[in-house]
PDB file of N, CA and C in Angstrom:
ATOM      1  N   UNK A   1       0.817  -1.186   0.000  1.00  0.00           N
ATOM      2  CA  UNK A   1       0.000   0.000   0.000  1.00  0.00           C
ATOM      3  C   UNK A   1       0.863   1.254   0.000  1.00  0.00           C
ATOM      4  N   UNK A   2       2.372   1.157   0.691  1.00  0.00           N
ATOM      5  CA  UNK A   2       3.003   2.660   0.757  1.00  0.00           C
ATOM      6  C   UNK A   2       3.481   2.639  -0.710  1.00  0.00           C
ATOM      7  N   UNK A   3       3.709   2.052  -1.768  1.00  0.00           N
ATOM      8  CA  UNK A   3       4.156   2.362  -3.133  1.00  0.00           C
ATOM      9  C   UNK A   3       2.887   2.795  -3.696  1.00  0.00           C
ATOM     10  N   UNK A   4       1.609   2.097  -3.584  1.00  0.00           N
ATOM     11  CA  UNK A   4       0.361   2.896  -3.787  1.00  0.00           C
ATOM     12  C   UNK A   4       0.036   4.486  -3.764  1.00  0.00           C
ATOM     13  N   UNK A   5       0.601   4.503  -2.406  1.00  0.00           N
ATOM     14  CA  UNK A   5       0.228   5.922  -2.003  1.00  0.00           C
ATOM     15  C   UNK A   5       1.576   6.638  -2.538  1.00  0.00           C
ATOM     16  N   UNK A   6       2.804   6.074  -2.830  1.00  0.00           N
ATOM     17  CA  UNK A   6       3.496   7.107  -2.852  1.00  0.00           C
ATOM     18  C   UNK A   6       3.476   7.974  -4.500  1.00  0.00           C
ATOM     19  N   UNK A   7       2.996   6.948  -5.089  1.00  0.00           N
ATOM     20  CA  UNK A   7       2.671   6.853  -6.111  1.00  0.00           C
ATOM     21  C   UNK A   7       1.056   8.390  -6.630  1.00  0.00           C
ATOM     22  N   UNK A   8       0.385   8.482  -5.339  1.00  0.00           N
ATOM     23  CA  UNK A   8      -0.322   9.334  -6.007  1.00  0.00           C
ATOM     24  C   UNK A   8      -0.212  10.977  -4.776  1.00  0.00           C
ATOM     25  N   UNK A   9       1.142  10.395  -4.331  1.00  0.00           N
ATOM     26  CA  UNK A   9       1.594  12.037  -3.947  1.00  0.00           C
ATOM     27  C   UNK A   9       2.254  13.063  -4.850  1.00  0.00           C
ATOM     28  N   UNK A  10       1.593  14.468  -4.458  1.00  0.00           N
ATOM     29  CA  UNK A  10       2.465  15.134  -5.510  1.00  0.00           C
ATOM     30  C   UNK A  10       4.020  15.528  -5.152  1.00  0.00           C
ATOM     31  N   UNK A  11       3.904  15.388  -3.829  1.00  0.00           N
ATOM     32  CA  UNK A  11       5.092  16.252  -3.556  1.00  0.00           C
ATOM     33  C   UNK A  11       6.441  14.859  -3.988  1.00  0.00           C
ATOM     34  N   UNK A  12       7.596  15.194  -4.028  1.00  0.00           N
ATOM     35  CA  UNK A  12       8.567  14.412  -4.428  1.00  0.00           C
ATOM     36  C   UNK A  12       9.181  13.749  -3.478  1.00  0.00           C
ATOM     37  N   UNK A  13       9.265  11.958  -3.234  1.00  0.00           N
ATOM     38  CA  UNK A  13       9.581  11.828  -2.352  1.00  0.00           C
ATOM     39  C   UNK A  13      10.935  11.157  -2.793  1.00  0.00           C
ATOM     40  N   UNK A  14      12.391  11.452  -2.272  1.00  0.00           N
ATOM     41  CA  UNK A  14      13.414  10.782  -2.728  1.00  0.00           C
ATOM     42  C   UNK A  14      14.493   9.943  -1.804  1.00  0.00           C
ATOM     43  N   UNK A  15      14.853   9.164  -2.074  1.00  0.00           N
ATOM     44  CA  UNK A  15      16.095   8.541  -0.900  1.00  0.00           C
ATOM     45  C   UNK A  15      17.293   8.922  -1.770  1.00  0.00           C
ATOM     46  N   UNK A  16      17.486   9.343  -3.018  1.00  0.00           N
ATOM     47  CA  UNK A  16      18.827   9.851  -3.215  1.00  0.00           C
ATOM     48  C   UNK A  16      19.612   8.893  -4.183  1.00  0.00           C
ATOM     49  N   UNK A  17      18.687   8.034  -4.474  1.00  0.00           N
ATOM     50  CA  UNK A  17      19.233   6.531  -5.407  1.00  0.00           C
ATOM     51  C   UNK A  17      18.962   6.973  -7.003  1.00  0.00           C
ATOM     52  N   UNK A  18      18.219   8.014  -7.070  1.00  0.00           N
ATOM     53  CA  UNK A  18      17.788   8.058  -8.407  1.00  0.00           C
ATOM     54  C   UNK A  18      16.231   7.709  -8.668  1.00  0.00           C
ATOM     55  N   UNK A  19      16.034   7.961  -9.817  1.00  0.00           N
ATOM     56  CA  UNK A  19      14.663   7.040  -9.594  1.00  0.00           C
ATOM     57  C   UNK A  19      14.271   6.275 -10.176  1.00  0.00           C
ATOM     58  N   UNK A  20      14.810   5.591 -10.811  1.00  0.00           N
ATOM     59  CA  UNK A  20      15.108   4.425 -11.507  1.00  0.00           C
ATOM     60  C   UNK A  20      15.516   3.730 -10.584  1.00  0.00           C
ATOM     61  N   UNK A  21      16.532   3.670  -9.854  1.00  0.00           N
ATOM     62  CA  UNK A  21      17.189   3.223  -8.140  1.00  0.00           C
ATOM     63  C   UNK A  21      15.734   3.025  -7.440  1.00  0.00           C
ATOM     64  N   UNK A  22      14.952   4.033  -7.437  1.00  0.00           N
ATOM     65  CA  UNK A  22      14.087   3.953  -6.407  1.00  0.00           C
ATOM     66  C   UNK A  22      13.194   3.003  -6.671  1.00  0.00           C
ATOM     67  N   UNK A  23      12.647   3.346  -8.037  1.00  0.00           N
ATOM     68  CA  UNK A  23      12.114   1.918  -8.280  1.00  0.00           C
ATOM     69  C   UNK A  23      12.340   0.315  -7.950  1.00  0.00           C
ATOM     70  N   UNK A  24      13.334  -0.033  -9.011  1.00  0.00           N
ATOM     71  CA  UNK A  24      14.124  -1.051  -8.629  1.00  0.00           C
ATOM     72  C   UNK A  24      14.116  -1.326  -6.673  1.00  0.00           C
ATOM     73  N   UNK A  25      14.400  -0.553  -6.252  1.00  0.00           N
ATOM     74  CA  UNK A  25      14.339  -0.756  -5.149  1.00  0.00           C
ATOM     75  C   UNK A  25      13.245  -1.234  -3.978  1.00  0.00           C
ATOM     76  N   UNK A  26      11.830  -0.337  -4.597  1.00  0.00           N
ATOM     77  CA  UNK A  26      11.018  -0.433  -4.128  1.00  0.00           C
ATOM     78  C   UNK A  26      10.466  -2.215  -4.191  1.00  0.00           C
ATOM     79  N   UNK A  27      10.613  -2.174  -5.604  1.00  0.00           N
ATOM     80  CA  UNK A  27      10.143  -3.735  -6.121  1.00  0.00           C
ATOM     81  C   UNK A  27      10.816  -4.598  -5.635  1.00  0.00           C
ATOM     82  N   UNK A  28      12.540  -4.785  -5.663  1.00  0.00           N
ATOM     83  CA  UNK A  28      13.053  -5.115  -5.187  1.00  0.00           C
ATOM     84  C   UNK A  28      12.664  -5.845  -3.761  1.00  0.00           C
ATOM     85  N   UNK A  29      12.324  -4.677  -2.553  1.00  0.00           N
ATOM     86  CA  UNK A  29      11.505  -5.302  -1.264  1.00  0.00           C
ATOM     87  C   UNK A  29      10.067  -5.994  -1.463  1.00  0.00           C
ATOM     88  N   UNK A  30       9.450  -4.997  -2.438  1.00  0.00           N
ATOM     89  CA  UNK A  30       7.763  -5.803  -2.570  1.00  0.00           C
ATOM     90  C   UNK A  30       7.911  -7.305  -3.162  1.00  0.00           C
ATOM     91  N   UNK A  31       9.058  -7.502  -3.766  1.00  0.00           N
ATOM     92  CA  UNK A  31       9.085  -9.066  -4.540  1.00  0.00           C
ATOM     93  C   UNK A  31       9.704  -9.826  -3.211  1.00  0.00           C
ATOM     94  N   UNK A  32      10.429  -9.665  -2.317  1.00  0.00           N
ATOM     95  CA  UNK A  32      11.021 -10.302  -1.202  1.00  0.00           C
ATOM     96  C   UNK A  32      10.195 -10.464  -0.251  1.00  0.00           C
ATOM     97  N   UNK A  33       9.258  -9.837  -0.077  1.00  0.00           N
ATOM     98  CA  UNK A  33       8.183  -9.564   1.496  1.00  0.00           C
ATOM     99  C   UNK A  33       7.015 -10.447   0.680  1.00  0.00           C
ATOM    100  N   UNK A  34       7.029 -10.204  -0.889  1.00  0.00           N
ATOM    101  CA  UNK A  34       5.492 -11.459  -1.295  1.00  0.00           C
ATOM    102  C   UNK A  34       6.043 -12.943  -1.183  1.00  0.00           C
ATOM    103  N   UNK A  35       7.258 -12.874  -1.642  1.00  0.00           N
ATOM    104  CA  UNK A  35       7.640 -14.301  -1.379  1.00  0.00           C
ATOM    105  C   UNK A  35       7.871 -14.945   0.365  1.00  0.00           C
ATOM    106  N   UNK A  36       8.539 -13.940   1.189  1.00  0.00           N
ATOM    107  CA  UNK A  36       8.676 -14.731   2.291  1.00  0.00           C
ATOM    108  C   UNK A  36       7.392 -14.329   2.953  1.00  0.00           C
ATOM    109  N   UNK A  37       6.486 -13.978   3.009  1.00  0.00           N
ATOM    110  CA  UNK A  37       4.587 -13.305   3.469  1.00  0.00           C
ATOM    111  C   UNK A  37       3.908 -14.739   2.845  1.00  0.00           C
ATOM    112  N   UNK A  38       4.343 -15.783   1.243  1.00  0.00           N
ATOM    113  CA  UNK A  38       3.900 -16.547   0.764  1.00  0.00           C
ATOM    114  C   UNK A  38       4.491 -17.429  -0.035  1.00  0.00           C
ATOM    115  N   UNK A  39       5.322 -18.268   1.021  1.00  0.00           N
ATOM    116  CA  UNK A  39       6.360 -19.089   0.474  1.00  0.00           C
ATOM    117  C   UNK A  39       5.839 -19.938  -0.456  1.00  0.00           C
ATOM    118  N   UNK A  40       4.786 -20.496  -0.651  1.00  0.00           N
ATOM    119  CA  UNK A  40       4.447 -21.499  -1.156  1.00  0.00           C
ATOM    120  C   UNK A  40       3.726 -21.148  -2.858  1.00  0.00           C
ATOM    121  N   UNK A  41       3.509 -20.083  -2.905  1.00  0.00           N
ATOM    122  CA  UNK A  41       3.259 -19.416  -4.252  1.00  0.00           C
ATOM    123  C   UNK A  41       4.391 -19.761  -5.366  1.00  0.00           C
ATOM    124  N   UNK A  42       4.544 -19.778  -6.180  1.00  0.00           N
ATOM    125  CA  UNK A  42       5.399 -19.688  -7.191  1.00  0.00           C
ATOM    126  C   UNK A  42       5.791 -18.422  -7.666  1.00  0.00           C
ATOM    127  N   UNK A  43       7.284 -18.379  -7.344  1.00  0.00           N
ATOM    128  CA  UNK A  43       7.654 -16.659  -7.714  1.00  0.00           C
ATOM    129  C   UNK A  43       7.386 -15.945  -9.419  1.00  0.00           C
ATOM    130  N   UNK A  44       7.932 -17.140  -9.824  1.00  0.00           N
ATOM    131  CA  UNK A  44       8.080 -17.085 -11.001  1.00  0.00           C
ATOM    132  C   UNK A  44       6.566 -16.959 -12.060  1.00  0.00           C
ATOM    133  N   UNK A  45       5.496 -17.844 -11.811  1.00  0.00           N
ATOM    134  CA  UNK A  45       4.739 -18.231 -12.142  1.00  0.00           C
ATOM    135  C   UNK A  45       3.420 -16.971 -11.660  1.00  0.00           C
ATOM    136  N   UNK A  46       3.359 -16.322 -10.550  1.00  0.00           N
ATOM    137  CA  UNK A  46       2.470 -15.739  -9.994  1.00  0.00           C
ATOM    138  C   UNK A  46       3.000 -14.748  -9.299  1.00  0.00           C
ATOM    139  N   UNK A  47       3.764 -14.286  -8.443  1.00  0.00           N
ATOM    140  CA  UNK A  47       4.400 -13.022  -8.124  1.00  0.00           C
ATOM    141  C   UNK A  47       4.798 -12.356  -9.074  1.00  0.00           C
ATOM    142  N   UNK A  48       5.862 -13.064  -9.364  1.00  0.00           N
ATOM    143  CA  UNK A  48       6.261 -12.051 -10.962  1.00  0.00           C
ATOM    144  C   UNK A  48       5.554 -11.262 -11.670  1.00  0.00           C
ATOM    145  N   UNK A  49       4.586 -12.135 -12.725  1.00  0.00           N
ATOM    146  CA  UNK A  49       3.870 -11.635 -13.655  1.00  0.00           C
ATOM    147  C   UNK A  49       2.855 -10.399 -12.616  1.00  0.00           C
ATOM    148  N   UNK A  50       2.366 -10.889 -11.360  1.00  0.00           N
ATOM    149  CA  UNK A  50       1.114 -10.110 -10.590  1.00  0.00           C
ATOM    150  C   UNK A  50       1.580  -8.783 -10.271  1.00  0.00           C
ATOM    151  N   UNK A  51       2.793  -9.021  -9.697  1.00  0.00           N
ATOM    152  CA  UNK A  51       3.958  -7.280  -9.260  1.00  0.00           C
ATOM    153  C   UNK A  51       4.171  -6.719 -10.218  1.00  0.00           C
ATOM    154  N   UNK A  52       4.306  -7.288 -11.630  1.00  0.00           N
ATOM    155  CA  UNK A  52       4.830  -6.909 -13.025  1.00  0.00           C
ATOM    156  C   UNK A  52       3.637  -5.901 -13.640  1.00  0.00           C
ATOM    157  N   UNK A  53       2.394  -6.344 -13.149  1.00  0.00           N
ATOM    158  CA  UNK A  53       1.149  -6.046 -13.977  1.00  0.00           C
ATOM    159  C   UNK A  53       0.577  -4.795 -12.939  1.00  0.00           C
ATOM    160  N   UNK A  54       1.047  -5.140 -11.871  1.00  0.00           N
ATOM    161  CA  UNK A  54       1.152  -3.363 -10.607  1.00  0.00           C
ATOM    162  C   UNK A  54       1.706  -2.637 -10.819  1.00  0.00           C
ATOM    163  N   UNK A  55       3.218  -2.914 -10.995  1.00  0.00           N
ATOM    164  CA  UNK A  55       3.731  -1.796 -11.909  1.00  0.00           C
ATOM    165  C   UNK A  55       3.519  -1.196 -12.898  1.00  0.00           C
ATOM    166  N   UNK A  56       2.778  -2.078 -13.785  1.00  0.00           N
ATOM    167  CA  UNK A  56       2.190  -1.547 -15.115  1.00  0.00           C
ATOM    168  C   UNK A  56       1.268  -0.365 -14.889  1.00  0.00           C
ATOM    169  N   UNK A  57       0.423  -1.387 -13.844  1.00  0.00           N
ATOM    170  CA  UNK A  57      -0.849  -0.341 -13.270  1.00  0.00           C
ATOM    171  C   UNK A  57      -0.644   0.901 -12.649  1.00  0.00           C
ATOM    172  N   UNK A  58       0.838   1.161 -12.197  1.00  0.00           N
ATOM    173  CA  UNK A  58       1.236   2.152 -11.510  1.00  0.00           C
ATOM    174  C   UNK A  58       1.078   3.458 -12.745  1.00  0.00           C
ATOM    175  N   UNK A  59       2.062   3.280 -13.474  1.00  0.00           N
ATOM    176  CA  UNK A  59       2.538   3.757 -14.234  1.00  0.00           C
ATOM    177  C   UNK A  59       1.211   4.131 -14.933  1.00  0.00           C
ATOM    178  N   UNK A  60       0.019   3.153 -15.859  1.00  0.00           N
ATOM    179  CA  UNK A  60      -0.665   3.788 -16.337  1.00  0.00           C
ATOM    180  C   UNK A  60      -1.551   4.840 -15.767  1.00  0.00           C
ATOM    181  N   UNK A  61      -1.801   4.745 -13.890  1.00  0.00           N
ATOM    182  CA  UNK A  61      -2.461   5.706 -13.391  1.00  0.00           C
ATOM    183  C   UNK A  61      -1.806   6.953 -13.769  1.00  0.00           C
ATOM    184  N   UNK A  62      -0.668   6.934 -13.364  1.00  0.00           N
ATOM    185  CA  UNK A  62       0.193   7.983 -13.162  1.00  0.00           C
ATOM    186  C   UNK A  62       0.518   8.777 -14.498  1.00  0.00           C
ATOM    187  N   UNK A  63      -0.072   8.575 -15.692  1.00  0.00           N
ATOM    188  CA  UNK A  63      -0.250   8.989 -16.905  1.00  0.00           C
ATOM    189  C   UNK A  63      -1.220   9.870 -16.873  1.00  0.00           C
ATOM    190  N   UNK A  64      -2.632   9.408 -15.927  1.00  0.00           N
ATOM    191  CA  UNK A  64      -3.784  10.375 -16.469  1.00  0.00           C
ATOM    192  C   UNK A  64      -3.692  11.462 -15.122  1.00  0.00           C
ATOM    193  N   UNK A  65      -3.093  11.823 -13.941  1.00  0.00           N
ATOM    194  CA  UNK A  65      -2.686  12.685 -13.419  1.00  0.00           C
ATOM    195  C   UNK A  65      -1.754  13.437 -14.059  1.00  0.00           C
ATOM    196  N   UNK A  66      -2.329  15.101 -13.427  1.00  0.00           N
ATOM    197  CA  UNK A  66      -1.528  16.368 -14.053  1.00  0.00           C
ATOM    198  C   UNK A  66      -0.238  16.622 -13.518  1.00  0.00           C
ATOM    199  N   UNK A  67       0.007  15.669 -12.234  1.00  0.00           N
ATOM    200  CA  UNK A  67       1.618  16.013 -11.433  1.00  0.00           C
ATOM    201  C   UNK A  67       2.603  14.906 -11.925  1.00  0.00           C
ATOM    202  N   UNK A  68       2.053  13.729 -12.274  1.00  0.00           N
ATOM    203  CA  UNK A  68       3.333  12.828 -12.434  1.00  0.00           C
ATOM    204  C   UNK A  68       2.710  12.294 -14.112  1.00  0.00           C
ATOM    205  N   UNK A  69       3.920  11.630 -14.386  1.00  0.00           N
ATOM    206  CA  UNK A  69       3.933  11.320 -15.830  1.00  0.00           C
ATOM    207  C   UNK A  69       4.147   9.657 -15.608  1.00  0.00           C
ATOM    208  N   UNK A  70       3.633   8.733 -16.682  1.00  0.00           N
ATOM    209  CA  UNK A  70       4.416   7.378 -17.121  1.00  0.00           C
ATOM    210  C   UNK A  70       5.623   7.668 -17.692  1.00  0.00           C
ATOM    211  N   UNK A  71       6.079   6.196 -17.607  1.00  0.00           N
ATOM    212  CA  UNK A  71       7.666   6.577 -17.870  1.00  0.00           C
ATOM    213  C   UNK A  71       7.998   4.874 -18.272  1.00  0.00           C
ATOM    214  N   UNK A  72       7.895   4.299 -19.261  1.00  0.00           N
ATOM    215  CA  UNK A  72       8.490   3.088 -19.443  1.00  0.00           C
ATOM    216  C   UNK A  72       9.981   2.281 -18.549  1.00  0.00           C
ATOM    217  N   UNK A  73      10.522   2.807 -18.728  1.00  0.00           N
ATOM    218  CA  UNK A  73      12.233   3.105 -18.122  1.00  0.00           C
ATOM    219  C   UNK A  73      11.495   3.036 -16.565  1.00  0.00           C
ATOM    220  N   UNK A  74      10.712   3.059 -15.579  1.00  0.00           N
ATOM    221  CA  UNK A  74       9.977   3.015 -14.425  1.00  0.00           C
ATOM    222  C   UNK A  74       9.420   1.497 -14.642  1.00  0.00           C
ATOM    223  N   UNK A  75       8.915   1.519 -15.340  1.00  0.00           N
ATOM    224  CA  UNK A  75       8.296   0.207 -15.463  1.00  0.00           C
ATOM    225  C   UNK A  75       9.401  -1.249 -15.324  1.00  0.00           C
ATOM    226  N   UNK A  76      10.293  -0.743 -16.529  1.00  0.00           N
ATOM    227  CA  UNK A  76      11.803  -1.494 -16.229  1.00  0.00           C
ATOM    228  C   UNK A  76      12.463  -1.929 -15.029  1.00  0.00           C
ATOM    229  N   UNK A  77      12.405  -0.616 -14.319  1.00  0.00           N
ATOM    230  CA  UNK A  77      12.893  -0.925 -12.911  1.00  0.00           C
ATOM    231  C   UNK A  77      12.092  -1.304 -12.477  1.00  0.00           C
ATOM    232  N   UNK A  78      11.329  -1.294 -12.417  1.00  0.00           N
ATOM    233  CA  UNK A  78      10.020  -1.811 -11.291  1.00  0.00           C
ATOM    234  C   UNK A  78      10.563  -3.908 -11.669  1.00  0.00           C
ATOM    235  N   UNK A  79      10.518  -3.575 -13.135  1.00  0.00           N
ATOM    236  CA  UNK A  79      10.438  -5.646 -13.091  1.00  0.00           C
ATOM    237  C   UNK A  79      12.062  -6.249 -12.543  1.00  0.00           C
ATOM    238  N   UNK A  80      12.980  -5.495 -13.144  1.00  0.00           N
ATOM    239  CA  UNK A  80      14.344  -4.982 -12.669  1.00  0.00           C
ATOM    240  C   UNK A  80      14.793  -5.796 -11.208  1.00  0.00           C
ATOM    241  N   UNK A  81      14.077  -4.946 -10.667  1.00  0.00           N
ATOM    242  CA  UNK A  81      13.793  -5.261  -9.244  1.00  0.00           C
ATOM    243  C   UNK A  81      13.277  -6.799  -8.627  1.00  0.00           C
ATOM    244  N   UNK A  82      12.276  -6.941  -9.278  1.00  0.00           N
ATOM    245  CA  UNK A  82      11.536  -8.224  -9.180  1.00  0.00           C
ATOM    246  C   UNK A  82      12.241  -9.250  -9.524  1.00  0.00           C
ATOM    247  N   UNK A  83      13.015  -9.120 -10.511  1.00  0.00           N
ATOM    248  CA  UNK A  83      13.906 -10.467 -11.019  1.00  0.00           C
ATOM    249  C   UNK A  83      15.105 -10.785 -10.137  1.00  0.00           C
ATOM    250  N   UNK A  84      15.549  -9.766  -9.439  1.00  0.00           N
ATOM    251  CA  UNK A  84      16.624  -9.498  -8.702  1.00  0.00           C
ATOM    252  C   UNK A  84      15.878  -9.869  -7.060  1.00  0.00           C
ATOM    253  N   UNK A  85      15.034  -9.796  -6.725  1.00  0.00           N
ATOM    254  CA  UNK A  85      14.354 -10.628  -5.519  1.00  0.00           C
ATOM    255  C   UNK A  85      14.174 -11.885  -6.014  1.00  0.00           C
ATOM    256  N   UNK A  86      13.878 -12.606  -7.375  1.00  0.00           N
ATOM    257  CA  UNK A  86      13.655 -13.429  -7.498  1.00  0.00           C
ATOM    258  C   UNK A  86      15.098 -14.597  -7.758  1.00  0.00           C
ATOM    259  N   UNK A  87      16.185 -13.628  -7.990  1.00  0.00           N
ATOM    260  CA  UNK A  87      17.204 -14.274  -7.714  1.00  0.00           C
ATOM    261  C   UNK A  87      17.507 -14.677  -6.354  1.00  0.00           C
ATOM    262  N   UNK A  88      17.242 -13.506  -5.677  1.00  0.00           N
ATOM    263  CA  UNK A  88      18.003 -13.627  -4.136  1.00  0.00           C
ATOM    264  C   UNK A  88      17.206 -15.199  -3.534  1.00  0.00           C
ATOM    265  N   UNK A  89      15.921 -14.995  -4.048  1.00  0.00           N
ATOM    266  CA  UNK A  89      15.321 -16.155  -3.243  1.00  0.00           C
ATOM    267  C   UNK A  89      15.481 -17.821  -3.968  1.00  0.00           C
ATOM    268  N   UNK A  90      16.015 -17.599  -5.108  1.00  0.00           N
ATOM    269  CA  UNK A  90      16.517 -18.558  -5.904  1.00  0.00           C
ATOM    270  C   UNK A  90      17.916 -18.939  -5.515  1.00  0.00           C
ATOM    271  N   UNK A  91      19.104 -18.185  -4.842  1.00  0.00           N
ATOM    272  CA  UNK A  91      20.373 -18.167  -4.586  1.00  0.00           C
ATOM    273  C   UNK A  91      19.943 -19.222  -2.608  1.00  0.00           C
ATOM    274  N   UNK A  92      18.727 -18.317  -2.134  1.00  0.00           N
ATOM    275  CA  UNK A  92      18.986 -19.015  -0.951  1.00  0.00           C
ATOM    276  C   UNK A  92      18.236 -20.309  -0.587  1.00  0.00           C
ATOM    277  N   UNK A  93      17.546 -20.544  -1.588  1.00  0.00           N
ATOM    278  CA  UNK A  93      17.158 -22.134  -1.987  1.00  0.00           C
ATOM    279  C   UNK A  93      18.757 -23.233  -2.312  1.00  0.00           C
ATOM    280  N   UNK A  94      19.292 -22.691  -2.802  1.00  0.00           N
ATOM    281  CA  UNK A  94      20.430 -23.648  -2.913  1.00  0.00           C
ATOM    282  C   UNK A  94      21.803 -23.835  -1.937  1.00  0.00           C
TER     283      UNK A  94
END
């Protein structure tokens, strides 16, 4: 819910990573907290694509507001991120 909301603030919120960084980042934790919140899901199969298609959804809201814009390159990071949780949890399976 806080990428939700941060998503339809106007004011700018930054940690200093960039925002492409921020992205990536954000997803990054949301793909790690769905998998260990629901171990038994398939990351690959159903997190992935479901976080993939939020981000999408992010982005297209954020098109028809007058303060923030879509941005493909956002979207990137957003999956970016996801594949890179989906490693980590693939690295500590083995």
């Amino acid at each position: 819910m806080a990428i939700l909301y941060f998503t339809t603030v106007p004011v700018p919120i930054t940690t200093g990573a960039g925002d492409k960084g921020e992205h990536l980042l954000a997803f990054l934790l949301l793909g790690l907290l769905a998998r260990l919140g629901w171990p038994n899901l398939s990351y690959g199969r159903f997190w992935l694509p479901l976080l993939a298609l939020f981000g999408g959804g992010i982005e297209l809201v954020q098109h028809f507001l007058p303060y923030r814009s879509a941005d493909l390159l956002d979207l990137l990071a957003d999956i970016a991120g996801l594949l890179l949780a989906w490693s980590f949890t693939l690295l500590r399976r083995s």
